[in-house]
C-alpha atoms as a PDB file:
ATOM      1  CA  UNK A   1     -19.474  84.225-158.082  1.00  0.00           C
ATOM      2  CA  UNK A   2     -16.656  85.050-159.998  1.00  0.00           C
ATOM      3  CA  UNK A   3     -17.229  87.409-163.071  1.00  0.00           C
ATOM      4  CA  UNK A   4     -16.348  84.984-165.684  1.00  0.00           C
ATOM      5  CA  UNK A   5     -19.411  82.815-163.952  1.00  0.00           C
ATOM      6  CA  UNK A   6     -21.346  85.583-164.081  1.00  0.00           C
ATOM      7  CA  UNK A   7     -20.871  86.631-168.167  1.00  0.00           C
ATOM      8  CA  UNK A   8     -22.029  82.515-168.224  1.00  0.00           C
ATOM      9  CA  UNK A   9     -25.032  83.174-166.621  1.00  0.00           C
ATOM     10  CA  UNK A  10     -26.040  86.093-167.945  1.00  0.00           C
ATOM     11  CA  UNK A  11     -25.730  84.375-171.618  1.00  0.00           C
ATOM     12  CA  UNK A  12     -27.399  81.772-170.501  1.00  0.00           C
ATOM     13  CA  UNK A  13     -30.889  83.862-168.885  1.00  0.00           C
ATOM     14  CA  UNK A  14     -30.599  85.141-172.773  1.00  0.00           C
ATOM     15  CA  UNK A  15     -31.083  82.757-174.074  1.00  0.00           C
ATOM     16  CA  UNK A  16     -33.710  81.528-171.772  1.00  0.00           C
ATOM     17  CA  UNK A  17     -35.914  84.863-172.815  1.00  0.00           C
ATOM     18  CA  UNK A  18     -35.529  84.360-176.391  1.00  0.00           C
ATOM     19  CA  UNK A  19     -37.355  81.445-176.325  1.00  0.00           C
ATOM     20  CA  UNK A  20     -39.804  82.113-173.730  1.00  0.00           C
ATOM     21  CA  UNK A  21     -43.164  84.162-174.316  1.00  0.00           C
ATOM     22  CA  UNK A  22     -44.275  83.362-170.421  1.00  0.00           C
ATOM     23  CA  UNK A  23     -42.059  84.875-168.142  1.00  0.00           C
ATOM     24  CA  UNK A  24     -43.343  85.582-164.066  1.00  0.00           C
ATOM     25  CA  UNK A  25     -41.101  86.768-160.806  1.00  0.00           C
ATOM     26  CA  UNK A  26     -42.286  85.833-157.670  1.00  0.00           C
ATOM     27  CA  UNK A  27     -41.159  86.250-154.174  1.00  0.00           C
ATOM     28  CA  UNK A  28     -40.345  82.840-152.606  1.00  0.00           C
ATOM     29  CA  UNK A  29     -38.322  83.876-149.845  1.00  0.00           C
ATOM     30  CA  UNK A  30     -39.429  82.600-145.981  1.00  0.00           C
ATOM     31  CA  UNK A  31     -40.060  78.676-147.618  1.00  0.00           C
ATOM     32  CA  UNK A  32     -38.337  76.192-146.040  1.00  0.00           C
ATOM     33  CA  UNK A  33     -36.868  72.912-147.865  1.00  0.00           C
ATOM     34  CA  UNK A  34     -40.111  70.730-147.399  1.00  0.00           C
ATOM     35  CA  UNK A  35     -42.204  73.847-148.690  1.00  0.00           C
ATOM     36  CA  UNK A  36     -39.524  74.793-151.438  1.00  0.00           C
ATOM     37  CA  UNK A  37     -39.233  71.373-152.788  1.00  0.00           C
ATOM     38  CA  UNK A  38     -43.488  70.568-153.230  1.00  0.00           C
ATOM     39  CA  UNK A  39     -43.383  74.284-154.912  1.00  0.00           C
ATOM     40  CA  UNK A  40     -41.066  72.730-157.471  1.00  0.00           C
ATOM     41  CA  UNK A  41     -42.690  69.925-157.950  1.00  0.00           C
ATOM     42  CA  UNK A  42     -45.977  71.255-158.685  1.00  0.00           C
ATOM     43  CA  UNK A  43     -44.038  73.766-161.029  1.00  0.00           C
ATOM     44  CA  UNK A  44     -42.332  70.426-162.437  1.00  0.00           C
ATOM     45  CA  UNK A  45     -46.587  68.929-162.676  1.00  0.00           C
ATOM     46  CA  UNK A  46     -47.090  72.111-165.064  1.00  0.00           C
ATOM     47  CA  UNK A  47     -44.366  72.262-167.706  1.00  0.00           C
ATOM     48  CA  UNK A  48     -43.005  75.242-165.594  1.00  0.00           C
ATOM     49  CA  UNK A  49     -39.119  75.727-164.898  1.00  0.00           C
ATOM     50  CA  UNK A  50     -38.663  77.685-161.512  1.00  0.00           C
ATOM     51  CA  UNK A  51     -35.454  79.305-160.488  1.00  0.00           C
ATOM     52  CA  UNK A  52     -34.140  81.672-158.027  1.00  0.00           C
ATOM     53  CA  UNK A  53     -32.133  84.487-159.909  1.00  0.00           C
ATOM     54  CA  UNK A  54     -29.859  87.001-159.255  1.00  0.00           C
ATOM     55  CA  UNK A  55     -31.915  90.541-160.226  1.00  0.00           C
ATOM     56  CA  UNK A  56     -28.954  92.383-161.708  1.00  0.00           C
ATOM     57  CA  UNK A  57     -27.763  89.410-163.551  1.00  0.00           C
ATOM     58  CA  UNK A  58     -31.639  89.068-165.134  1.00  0.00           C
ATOM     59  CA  UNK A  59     -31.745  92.701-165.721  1.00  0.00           C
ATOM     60  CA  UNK A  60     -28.867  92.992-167.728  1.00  0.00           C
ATOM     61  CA  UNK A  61     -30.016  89.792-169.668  1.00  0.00           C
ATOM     62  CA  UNK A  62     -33.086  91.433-170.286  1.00  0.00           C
ATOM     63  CA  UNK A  63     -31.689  94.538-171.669  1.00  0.00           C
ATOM     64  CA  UNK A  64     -29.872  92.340-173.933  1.00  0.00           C
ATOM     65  CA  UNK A  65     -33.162  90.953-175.260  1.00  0.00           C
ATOM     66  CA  UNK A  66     -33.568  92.642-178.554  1.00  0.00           C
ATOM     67  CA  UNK A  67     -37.446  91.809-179.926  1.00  0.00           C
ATOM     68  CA  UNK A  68     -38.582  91.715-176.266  1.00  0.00           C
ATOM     69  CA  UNK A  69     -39.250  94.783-174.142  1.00  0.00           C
ATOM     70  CA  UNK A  70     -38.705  93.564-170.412  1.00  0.00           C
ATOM     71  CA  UNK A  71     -38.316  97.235-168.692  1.00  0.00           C
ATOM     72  CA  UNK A  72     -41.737  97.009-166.949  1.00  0.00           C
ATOM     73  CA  UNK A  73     -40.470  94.564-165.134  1.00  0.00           C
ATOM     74  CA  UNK A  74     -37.668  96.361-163.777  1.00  0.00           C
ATOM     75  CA  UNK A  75     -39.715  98.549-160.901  1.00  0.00           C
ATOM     76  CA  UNK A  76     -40.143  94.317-159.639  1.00  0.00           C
ATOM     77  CA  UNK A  77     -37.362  93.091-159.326  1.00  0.00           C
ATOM     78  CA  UNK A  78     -35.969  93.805-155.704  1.00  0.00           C
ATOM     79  CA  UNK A  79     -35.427  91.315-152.995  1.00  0.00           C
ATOM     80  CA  UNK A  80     -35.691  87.616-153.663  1.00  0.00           C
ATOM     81  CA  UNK A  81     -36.666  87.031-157.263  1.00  0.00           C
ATOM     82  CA  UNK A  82     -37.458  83.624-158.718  1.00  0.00           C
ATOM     83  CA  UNK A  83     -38.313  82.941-162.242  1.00  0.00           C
ATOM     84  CA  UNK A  84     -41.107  80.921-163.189  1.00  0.00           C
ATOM     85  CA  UNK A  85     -41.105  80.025-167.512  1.00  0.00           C
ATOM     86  CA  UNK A  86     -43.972  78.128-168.717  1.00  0.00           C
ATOM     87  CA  UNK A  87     -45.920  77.196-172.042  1.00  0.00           C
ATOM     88  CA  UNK A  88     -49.666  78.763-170.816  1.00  0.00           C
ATOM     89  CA  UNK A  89     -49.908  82.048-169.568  1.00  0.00           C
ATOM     90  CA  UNK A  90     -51.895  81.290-166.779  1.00  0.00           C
ATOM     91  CA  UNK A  91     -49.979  78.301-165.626  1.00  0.00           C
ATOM     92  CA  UNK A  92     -47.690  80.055-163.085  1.00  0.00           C
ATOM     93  CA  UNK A  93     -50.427  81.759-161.612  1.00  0.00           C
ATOM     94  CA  UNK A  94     -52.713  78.788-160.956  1.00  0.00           C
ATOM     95  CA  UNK A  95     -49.358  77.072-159.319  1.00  0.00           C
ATOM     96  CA  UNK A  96     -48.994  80.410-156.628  1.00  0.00           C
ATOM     97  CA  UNK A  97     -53.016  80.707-156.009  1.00  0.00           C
ATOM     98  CA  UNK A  98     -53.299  76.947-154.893  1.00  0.00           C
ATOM     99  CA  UNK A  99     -50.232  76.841-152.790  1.00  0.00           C
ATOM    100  CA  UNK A 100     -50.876  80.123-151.371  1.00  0.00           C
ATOM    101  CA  UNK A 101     -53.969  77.968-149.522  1.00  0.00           C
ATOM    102  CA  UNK A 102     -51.602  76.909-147.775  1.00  0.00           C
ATOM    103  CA  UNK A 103     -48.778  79.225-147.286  1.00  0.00           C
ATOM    104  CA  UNK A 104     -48.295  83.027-148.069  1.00  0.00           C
ATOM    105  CA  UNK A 105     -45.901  82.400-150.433  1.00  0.00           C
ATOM    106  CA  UNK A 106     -45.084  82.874-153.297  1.00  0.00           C
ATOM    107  CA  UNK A 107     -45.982  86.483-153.787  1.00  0.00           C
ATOM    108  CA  UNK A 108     -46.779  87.722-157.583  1.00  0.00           C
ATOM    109  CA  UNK A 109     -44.141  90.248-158.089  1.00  0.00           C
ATOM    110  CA  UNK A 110     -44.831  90.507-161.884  1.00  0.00           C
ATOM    111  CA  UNK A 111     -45.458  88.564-165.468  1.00  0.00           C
ATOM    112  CA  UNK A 112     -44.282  89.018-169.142  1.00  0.00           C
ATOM    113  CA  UNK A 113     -47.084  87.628-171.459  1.00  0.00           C
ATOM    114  CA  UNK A 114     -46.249  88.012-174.926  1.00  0.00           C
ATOM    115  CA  UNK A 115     -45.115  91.526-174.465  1.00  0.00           C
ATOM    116  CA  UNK A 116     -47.958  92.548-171.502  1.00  0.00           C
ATOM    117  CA  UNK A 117     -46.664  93.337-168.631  1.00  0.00           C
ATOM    118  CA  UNK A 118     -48.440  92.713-165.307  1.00  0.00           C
ATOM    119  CA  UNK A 119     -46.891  94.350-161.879  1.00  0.00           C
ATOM    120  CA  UNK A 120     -47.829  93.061-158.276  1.00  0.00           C
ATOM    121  CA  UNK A 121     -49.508  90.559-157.175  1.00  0.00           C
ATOM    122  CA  UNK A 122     -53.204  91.742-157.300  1.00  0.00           C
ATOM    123  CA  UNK A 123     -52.804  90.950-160.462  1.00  0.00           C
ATOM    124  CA  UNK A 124     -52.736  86.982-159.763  1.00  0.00           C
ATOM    125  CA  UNK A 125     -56.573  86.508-160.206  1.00  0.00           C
ATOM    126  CA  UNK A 126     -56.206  88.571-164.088  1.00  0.00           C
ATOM    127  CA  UNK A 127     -53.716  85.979-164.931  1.00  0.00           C
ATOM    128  CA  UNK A 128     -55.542  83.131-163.500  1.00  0.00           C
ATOM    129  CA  UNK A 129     -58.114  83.361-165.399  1.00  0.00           C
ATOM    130  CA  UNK A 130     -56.460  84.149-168.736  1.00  0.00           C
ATOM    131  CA  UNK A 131     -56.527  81.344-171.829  1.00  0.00           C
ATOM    132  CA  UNK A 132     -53.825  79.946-173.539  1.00  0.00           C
ATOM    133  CA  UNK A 133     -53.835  80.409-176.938  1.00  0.00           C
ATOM    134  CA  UNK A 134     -55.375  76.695-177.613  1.00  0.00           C
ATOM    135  CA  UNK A 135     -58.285  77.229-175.182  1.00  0.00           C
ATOM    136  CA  UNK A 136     -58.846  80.891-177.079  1.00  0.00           C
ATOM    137  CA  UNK A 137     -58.615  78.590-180.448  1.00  0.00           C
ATOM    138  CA  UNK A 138     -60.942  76.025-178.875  1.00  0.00           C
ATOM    139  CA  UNK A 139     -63.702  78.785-177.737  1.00  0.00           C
ATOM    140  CA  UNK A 140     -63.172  80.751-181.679  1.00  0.00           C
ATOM    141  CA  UNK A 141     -63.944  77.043-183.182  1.00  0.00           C
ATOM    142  CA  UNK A 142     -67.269  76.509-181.072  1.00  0.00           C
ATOM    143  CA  UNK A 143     -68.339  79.676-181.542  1.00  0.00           C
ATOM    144  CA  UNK A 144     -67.909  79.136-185.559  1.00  0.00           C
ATOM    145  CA  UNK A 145     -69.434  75.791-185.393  1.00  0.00           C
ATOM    146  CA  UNK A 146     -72.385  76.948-182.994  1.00  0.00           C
ATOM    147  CA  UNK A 147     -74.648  79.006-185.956  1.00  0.00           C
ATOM    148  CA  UNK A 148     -73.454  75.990-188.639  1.00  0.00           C
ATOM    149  CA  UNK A 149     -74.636  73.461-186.052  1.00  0.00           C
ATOM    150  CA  UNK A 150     -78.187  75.248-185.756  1.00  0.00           C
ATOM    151  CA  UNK A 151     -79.050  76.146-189.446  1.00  0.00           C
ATOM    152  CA  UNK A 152     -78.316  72.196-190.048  1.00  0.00           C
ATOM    153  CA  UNK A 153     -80.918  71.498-187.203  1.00  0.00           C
ATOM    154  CA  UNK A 154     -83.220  73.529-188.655  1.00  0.00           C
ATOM    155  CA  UNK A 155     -82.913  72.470-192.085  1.00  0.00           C
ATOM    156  CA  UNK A 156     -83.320  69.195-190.784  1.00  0.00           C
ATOM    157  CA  UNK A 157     -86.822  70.460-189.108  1.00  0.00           C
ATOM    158  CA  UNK A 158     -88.104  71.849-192.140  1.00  0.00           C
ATOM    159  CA  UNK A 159     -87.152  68.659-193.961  1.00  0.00           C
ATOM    160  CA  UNK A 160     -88.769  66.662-191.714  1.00  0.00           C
ATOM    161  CA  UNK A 161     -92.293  68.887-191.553  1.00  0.00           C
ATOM    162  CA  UNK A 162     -91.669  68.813-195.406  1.00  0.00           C
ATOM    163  CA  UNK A 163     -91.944  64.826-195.312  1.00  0.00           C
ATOM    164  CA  UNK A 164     -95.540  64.836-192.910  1.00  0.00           C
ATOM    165  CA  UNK A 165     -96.897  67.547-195.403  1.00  0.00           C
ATOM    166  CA  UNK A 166     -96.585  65.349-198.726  1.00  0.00           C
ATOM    167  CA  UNK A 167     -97.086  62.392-196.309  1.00  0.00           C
ATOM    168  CA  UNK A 168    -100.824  63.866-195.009  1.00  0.00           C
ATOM    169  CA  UNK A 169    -101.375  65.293-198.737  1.00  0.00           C
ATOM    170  CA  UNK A 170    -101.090  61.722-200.269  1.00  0.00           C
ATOM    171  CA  UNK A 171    -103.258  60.295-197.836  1.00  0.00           C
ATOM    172  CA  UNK A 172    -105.821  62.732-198.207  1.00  0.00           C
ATOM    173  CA  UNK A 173    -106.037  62.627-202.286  1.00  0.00           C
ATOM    174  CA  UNK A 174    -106.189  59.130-202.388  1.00  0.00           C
ATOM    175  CA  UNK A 175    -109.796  57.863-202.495  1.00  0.00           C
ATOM    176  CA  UNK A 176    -111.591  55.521-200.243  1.00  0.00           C
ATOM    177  CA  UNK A 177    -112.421  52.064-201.485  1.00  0.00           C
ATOM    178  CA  UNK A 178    -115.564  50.728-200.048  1.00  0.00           C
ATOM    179  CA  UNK A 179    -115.991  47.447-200.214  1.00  0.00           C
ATOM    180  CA  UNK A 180    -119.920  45.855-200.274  1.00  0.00           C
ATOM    181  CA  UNK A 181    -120.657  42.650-199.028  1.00  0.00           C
ATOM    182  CA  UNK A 182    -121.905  39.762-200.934  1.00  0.00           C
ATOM    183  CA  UNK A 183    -125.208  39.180-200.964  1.00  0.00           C
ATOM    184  CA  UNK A 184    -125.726  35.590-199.953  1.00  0.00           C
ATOM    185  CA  UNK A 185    -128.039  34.111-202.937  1.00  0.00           C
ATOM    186  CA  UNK A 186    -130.005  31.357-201.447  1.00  0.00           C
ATOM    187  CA  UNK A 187    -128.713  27.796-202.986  1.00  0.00           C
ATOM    188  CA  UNK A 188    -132.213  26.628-205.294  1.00  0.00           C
ATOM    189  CA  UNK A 189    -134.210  23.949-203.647  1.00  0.00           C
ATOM    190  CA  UNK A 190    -134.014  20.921-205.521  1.00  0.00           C
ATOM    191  CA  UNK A 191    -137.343  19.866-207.462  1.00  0.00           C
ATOM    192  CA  UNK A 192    -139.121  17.468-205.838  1.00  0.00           C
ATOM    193  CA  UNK A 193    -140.243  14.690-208.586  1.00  0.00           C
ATOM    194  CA  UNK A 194    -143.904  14.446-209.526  1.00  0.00           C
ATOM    195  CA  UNK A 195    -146.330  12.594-208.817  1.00  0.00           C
ATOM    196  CA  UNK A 196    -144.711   9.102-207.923  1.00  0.00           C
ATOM    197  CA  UNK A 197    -144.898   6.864-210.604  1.00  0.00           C
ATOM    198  CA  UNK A 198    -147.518   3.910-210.029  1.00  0.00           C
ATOM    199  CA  UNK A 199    -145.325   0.236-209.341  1.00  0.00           C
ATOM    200  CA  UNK A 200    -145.443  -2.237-211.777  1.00  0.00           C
ATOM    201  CA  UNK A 201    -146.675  -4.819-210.633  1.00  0.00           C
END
């Protein structure tokens, strides 16, 4: 690599980091093609870019980075580095734990959150199980809407036992009608006619 090609591609892992808040290096040296290529692809399945890098060229391009303080990453970054960028913080790390089912690579060899810095790879069950920022979001909202959701229940309740109260109240203040039956009077017997009249004769 000539130097000119190397100025390029320094300015160009700058300007990678500025944009990224998710930055891991991992160790992906051993794979072979078939195992390299399905590691992409599940990268490629999780919004994250992987590439190998050269260390000193993504040092200096880290000391270049002016709001972002990369030097805990230096101690990591020997041997075969690859650089993993991705939109969750936990993304990369799900990617190495299921593939390492199947292979021993890649190894964790450190992770830039949002300026925390995480070094070797027993820290790949920590970042595992970290939230993104929406699922943190998601959790703050049901936990706001969890006490609103119950004092509307129980208003509800009270309203409810409010309604059988008047309800049981009304039907206990409103008097009885009892209703008498008819005496049957007995229909008069018609008058039977005197004495019969004598016949003329």
């Amino acid at each position: 690599m000539t130097k000119e090609q190397k100025a390029q591609m320094i300015d160009e892992l700058t300007a990678v980091l500025a944009e990224s808040n998710i930055v891991y290096l991992a160790d992906i040296s051993g794979l072979d093609a078939t195992n390299t290529t399905e590691l992409r692809r599940a990268c490629h399945k999780s919004d994250i870019s992987l590439r190998v890098v050269k260390n000193t060229l993504l040092k200096k391009a880290m000391e270049r980075s002016e709001d972002k303080d990369f030097s805990g990453l230096f101690d990591a970054m020997a041997g075969n580095t690859a650089m993993m960028i991705a939109e969750k913080g936990n993304a990369p790390a799900k990617v190495i734990e299921t593939f390492r089912k199947k292979s021993d690579k890649p190894v964790l060899k450190g992770a830039w959150i949002e300026d925390n810095v995480y070094v070797g790879d027993d820290k790949l069950s920590t970042l595992s199980a970290l939230k993104s920022r929406e699922e943190m979001i998601a959790d703050i909202v049901a936990l706001l809407k969890s006490p609103i959701q119950s004092l509307v229940s129980q208003l509800q309740n009270k309203e409810n036992a409010s309604k059988e109260e008047t309800t049981e109240e009304v039907a206990e203040e409103t008097p009885v009608v009892e209703t008498t039956e008819a005496t049957e009077t007995p229909a008069p017997e018609a008058s039977e006619s005197a004495d019969e009249a004598p016949a003329t004769e």
